[in-house]
Protein backbone atom coordinates (compact mmCIF):
# COMPACT_ATOMS: atom_id res chain seq x y z
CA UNK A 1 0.00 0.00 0.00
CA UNK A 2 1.56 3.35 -0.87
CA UNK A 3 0.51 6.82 0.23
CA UNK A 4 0.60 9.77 -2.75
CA UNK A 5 0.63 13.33 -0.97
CA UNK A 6 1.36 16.43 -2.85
CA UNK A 7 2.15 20.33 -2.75
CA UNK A 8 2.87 23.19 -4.41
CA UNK A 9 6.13 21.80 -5.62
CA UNK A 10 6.29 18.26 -5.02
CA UNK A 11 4.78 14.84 -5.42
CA UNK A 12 5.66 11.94 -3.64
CA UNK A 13 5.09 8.17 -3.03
CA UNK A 14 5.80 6.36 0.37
CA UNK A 15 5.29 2.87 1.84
CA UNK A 16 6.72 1.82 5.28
CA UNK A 17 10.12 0.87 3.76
CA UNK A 18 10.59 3.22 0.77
CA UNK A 19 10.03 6.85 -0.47
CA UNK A 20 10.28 8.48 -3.48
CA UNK A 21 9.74 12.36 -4.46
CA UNK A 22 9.94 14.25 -7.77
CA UNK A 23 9.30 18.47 -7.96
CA UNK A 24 6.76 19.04 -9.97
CA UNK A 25 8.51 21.08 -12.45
CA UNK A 26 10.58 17.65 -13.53
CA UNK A 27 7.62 15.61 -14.74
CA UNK A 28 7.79 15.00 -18.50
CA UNK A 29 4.44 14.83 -19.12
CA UNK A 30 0.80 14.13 -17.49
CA UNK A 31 -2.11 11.82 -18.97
CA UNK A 32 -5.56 11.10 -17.45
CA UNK A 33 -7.93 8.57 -18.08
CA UNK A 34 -11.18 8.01 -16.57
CA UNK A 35 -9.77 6.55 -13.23
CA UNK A 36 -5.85 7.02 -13.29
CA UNK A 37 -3.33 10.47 -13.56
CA UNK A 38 -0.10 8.92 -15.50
CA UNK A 39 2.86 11.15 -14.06
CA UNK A 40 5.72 10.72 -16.61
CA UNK A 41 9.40 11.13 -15.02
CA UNK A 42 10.68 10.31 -18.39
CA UNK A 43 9.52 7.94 -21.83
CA UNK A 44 9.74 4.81 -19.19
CA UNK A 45 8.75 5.39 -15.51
CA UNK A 46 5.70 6.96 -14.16
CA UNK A 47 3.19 6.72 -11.16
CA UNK A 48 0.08 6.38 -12.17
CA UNK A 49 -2.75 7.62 -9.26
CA UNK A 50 -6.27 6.33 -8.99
CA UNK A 51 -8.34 9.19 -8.90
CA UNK A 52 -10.25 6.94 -5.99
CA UNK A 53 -7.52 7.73 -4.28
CA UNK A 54 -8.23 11.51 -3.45
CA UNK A 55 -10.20 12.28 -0.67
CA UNK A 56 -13.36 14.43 -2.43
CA UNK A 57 -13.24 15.72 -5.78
CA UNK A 58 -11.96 19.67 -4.10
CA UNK A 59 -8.79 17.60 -3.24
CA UNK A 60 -8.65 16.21 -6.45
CA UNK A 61 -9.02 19.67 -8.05
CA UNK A 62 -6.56 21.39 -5.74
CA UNK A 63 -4.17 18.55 -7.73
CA UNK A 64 -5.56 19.66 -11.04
CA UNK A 65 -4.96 23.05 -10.30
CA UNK A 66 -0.99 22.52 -9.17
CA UNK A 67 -0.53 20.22 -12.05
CA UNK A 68 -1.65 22.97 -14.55
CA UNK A 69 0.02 25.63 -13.34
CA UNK A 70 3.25 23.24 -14.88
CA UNK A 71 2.12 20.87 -17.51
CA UNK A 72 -0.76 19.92 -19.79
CA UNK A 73 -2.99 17.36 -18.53
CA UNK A 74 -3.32 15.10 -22.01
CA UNK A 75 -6.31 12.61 -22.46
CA UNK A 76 -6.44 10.11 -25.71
CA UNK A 77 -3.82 7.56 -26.47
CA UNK A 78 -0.82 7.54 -25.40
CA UNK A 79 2.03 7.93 -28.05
């Protein structure tokens, strides 16, 4: 089980015996789906975040709003 927080400036991903952050600014690219965000560090590795996973839709919108003040949020197939 991991646990996604976020802020202004970064993102990251924890479980009891690992962490992993990544500033905002150094995603590659963002995709959305009907039920996942796909964060792209680079062609290869991502996180992908069920949108279940926010708490209410404001908290999922608060994301929204920090991810597009950075990147494009891109929906469609990924190329």
């Amino acid at each position: 089980m991991f646990t996604f927080a976020f802020d202004e400036k970064e993102l990251s991903l924890s479980a009891p015996e690992l962490s992993s952050k990544i500033n905002v600014d150094y995603l590659v690219n963002v995709w959305e789906n009907a039920d996942f965000y796909f964060l792209f560090h680079d062609k290869r590795n991502f996180w992908y975040i069920p949108k279940a996973s926010f708490q209410n839709r404001e908290q999922e919108q608060y994301f929204r709003a920090i991810i597009l003040k950075h990147h494009k949020i891109s929906t469609g197939i990924m190329k």
